[in-house]
Protein backbone atom coordinates (compact mmCIF):
# COMPACT_ATOMS: atom_id res chain seq x y z
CA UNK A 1 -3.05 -127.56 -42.65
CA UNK A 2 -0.65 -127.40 -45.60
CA UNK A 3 -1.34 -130.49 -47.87
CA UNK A 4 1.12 -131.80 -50.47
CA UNK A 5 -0.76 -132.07 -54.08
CA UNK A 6 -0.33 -133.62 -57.31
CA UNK A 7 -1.78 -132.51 -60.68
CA UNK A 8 -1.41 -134.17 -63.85
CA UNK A 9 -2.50 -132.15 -67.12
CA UNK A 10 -1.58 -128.84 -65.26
CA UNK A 11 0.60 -126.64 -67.53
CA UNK A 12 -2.50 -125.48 -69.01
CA UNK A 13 -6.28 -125.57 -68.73
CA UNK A 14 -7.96 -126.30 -65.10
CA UNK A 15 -5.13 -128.11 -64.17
CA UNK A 16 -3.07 -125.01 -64.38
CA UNK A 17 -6.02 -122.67 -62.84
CA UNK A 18 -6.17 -125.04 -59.78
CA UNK A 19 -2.53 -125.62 -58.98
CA UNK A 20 -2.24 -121.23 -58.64
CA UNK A 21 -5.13 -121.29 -56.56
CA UNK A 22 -4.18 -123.78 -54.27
CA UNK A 23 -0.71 -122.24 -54.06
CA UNK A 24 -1.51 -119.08 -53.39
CA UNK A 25 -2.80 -120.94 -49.64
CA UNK A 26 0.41 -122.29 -49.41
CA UNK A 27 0.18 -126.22 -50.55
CA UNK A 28 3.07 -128.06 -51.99
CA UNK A 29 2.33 -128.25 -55.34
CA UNK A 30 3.72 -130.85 -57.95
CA UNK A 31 2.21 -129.92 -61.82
CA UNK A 32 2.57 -132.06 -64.67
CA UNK A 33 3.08 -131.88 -68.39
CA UNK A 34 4.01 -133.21 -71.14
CA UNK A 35 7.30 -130.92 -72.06
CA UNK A 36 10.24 -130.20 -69.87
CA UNK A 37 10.46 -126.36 -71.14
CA UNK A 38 6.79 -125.55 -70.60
CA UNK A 39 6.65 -127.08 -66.94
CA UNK A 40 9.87 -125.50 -65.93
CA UNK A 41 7.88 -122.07 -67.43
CA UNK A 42 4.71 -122.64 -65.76
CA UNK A 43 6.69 -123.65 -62.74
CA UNK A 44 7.81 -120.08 -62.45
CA UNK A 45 4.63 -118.79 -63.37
CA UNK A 46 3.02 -120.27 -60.25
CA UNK A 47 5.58 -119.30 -57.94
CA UNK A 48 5.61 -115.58 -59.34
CA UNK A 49 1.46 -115.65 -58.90
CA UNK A 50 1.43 -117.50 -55.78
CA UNK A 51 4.64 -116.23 -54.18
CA UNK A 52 5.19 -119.86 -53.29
CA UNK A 53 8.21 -121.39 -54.17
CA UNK A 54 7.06 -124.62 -53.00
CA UNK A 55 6.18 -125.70 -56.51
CA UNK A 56 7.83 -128.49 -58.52
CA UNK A 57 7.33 -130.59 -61.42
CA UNK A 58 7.43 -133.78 -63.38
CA UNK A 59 7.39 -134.29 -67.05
CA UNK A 60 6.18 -137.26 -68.92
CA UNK A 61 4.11 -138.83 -71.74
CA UNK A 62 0.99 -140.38 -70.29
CA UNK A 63 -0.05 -142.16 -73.86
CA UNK A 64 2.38 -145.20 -72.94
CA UNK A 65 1.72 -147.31 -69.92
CA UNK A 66 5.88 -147.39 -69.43
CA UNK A 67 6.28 -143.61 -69.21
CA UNK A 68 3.44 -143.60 -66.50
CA UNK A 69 5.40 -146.17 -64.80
CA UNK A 70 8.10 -144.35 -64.92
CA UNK A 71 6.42 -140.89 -64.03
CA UNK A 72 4.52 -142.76 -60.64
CA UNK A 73 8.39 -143.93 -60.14
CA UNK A 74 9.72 -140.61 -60.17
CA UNK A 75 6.87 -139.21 -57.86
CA UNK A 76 7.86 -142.06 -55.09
CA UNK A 77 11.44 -141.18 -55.18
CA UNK A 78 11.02 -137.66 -54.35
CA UNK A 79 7.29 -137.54 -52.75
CA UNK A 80 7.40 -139.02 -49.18
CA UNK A 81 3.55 -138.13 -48.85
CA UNK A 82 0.41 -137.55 -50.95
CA UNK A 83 -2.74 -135.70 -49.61
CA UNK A 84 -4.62 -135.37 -52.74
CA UNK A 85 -3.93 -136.59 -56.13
CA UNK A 86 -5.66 -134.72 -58.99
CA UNK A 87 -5.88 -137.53 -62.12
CA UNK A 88 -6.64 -133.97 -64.40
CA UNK A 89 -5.17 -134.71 -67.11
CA UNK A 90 -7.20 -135.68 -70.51
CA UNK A 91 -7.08 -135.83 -74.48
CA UNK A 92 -9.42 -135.19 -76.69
CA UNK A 93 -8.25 -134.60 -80.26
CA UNK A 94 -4.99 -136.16 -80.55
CA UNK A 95 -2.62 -135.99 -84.01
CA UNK A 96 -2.29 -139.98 -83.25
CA UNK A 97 -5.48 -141.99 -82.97
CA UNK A 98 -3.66 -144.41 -80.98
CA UNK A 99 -0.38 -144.80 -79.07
CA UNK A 100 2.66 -147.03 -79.45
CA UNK A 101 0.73 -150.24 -78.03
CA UNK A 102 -2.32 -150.15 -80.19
CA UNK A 103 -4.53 -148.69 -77.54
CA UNK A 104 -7.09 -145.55 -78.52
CA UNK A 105 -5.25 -142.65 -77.47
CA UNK A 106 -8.61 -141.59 -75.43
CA UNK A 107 -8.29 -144.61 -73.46
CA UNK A 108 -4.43 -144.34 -72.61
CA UNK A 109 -4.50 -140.59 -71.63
CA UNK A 110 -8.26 -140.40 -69.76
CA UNK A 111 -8.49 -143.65 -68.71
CA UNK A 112 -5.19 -146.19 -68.39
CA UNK A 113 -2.81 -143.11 -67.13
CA UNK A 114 -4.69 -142.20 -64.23
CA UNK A 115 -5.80 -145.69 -63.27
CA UNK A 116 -1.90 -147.07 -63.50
CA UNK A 117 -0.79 -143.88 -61.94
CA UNK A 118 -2.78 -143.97 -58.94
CA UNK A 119 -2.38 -147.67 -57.99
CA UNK A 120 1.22 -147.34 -58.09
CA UNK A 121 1.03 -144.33 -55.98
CA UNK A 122 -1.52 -146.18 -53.63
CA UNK A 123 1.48 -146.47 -50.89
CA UNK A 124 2.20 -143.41 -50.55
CA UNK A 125 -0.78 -141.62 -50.62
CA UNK A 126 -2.34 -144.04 -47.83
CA UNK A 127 0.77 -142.38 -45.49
CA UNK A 128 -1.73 -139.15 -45.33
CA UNK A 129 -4.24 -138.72 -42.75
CA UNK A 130 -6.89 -137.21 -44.85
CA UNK A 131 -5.72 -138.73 -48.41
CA UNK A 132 -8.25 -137.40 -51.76
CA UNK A 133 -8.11 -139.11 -55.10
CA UNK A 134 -9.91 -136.96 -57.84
CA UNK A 135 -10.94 -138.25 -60.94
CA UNK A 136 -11.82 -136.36 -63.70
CA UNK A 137 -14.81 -137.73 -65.06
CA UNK A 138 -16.80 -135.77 -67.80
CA UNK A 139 -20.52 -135.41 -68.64
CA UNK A 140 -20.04 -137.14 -71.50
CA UNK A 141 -20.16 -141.01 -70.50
CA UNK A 142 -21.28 -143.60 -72.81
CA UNK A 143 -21.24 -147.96 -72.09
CA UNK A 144 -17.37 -149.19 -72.53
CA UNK A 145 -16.89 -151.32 -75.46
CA UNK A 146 -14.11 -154.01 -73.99
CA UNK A 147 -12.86 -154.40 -77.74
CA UNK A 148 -12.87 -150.34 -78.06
CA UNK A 149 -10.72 -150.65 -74.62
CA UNK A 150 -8.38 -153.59 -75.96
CA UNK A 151 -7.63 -151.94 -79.33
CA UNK A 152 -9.31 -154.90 -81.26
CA UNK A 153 -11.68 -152.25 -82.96
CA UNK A 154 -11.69 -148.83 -83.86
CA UNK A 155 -14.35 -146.27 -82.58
CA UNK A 156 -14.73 -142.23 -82.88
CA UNK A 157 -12.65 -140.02 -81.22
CA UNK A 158 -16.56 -138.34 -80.09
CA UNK A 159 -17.24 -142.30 -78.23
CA UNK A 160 -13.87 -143.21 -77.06
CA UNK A 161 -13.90 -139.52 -74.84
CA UNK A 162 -17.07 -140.58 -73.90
CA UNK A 163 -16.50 -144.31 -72.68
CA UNK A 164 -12.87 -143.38 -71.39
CA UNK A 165 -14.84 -140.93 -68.89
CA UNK A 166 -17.03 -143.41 -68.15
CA UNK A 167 -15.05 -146.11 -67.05
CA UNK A 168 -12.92 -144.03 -65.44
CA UNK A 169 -16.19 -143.25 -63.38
CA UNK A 170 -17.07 -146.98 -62.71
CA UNK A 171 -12.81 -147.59 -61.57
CA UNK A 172 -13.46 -144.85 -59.08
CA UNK A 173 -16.48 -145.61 -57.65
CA UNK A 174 -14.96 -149.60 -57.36
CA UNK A 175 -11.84 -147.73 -55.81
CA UNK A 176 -13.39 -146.14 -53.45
CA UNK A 177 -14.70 -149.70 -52.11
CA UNK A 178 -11.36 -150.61 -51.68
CA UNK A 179 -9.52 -148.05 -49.86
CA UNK A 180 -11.80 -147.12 -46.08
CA UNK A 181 -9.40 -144.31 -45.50
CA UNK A 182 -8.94 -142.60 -48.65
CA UNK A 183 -11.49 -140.37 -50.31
CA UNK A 184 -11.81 -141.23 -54.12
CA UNK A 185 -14.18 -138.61 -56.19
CA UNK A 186 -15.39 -138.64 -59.61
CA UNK A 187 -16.14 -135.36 -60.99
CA UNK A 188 -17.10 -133.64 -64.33
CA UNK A 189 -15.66 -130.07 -63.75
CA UNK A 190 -18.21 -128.30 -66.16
CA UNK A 191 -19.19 -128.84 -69.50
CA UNK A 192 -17.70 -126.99 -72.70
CA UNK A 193 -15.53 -124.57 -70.60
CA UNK A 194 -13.04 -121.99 -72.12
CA UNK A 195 -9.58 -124.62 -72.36
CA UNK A 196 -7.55 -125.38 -75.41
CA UNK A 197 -9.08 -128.46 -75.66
CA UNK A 198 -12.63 -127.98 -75.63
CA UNK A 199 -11.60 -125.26 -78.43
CA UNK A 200 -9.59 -127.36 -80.75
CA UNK A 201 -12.44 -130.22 -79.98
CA UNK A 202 -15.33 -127.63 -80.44
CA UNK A 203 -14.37 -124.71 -81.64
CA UNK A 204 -16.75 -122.78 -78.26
CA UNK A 205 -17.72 -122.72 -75.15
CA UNK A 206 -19.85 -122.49 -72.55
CA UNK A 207 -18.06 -121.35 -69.24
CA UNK A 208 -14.78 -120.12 -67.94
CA UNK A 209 -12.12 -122.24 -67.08
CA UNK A 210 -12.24 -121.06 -63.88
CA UNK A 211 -15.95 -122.76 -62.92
CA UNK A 212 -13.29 -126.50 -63.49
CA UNK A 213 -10.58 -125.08 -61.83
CA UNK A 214 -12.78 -124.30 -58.62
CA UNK A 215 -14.39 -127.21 -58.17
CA UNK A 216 -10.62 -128.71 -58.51
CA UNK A 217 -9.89 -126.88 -55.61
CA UNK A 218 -12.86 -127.42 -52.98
CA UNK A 219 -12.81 -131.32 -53.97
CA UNK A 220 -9.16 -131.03 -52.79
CA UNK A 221 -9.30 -129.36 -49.81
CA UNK A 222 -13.00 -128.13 -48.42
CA UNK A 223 -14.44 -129.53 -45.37
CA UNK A 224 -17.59 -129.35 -47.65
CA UNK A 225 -16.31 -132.66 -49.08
CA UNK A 226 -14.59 -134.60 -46.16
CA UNK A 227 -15.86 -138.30 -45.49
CA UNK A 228 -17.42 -138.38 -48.81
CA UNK A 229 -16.23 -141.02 -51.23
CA UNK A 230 -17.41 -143.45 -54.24
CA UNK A 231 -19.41 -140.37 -55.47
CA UNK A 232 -19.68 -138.56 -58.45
CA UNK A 233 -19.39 -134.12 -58.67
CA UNK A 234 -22.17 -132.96 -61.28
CA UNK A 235 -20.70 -128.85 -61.95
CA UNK A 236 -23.17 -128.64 -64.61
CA UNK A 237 -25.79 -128.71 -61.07
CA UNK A 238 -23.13 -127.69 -58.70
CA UNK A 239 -23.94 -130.54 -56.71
CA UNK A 240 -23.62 -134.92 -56.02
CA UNK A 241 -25.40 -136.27 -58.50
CA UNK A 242 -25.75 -139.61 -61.02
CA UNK A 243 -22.99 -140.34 -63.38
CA UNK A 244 -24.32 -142.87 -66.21
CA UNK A 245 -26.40 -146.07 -65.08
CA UNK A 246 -23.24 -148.28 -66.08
CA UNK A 247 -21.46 -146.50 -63.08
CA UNK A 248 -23.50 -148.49 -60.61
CA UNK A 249 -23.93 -152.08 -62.70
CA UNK A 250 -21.27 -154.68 -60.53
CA UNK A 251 -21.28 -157.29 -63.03
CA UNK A 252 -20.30 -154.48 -65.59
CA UNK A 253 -17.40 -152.65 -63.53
CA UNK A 254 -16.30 -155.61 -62.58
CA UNK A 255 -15.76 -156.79 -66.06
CA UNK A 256 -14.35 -153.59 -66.68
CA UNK A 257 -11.78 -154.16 -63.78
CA UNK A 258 -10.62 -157.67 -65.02
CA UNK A 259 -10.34 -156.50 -68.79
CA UNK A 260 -8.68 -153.57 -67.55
CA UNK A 261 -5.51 -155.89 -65.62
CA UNK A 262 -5.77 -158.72 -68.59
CA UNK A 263 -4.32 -155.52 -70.55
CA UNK A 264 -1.69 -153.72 -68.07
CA UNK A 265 -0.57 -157.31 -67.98
């Protein structure tokens, strides 16, 4: 069955991997990006690979809780359905340590984007039978620091990845509570693989890109992973496994939750 998709962080990287490979079986894809000329380019790409033409795009800035607004806007007036939504996108090194509101850029991108994104898409995505959320986690997790999260103090680029990752691990898994007929998955796609990002963050990798961008694609659309939800995809193992202790503490992903609103607010 053909499955309408959403990728955010996909004119590059995985993101960009994934959306070709799940074209090429015929899925209505959306991509994302950050610039209008590089989308429309990729766009083309995609439909030249996958000789689908049932690819289209939206371009925004996910550092700024308006332009995700106005992004998960934009998706509702055109989208009437959502199968799977693929929360892909994620910063490491950034030129600005924090965006326009005072919030860690780590935190706005990895974190705040996907978690505003997806709640305003909620709607829409519960109009589809067999609905997926994927969240992409990272094996680097470390305990959320609320003042880190609020902007109050200022942490290293290395520990706000790390806690961004991991909260957006504990949202999911409390998600996933929420919603009984949506899948939500948490997955680190591989560690140190062969992206821009890993290279401008680390200068070498590990694996290809490709070992993210096919998990990507079984999460969205295997039978392999139907009925499972509040979970967490280890590719380092290649299998379910435990994200950081945190992840499973209800006292701390609750406080995590109520921080998390005090701020959107």
């Amino acid at each position: 069955m053909k499955k309408t998709i959403i990728i955010t962080g996909s004119t590059d990287g995985i993101g960009k991997l994934a959306a070709i490979k799940l074209a090429k079986d015929g899925h209505e894809i959306y991509i994302h990006g950050r610039n209008r000329e590089k989308l429309a380019n990729v766009i083309s790409e995609i439909k030249s690979a996958s000789k689908n033409s049932n690819i289209k795009g939206f371009a925004a800035d996910l550092s700024t809780i308006d332009s995700v607004q106005q992004l998960a806007k934009g998706i509702a007036s055109e989208v009437p359905k959502i199968d799977v939504l693929i929360n892909n996108a994620g910063v490491y090194n950034s030129s600005a340590s924090k965006n326009q509101n005072g919030f860690d850029m780590r935190f706005a991108v990895n974190y705040f984007a996907p978690y505003v994104l997806t709640n305003e898409l909620l709607s829409i995505i519960e109009k589809s039978p067999t609905a997926r959320i994927i969240n992409l986690s990272s094996a680097a997790q470390a305990p959320v620091s609320l003042e880190a999260l609020e902007g109050n103090i200022s942490i290293t680029e290395q520990a706000a990845y790390a806690q961004s990752k991991l909260a957006l691990t504990m949202w999911s898994f409390n998600l996933a509570t929420q919603l009984s007929n949506i899948q939500v998955i948490a997955v680190n796609p591989g560690s140190l693989l062969n992206t821009n990002m890993v290279k401008e963050a680390f200068g070498t990798h590990w694996s290809s890109a490709d070992k993210g961008a096919n998990i990507l694609y079984d999460l969205a659309v295997s039978a392999q992973h139907k009925d499972i939800t509040g979970k967490y995809f280890d590719n380092d193992k290649g299998s379910y496994g435990n994200a950081h202790a945190d992840a499973y503490n209800q006292s701390k992903i609750e406080d995590l939750i109520k921080k998390t609103e005090a701020i959107l607010k």
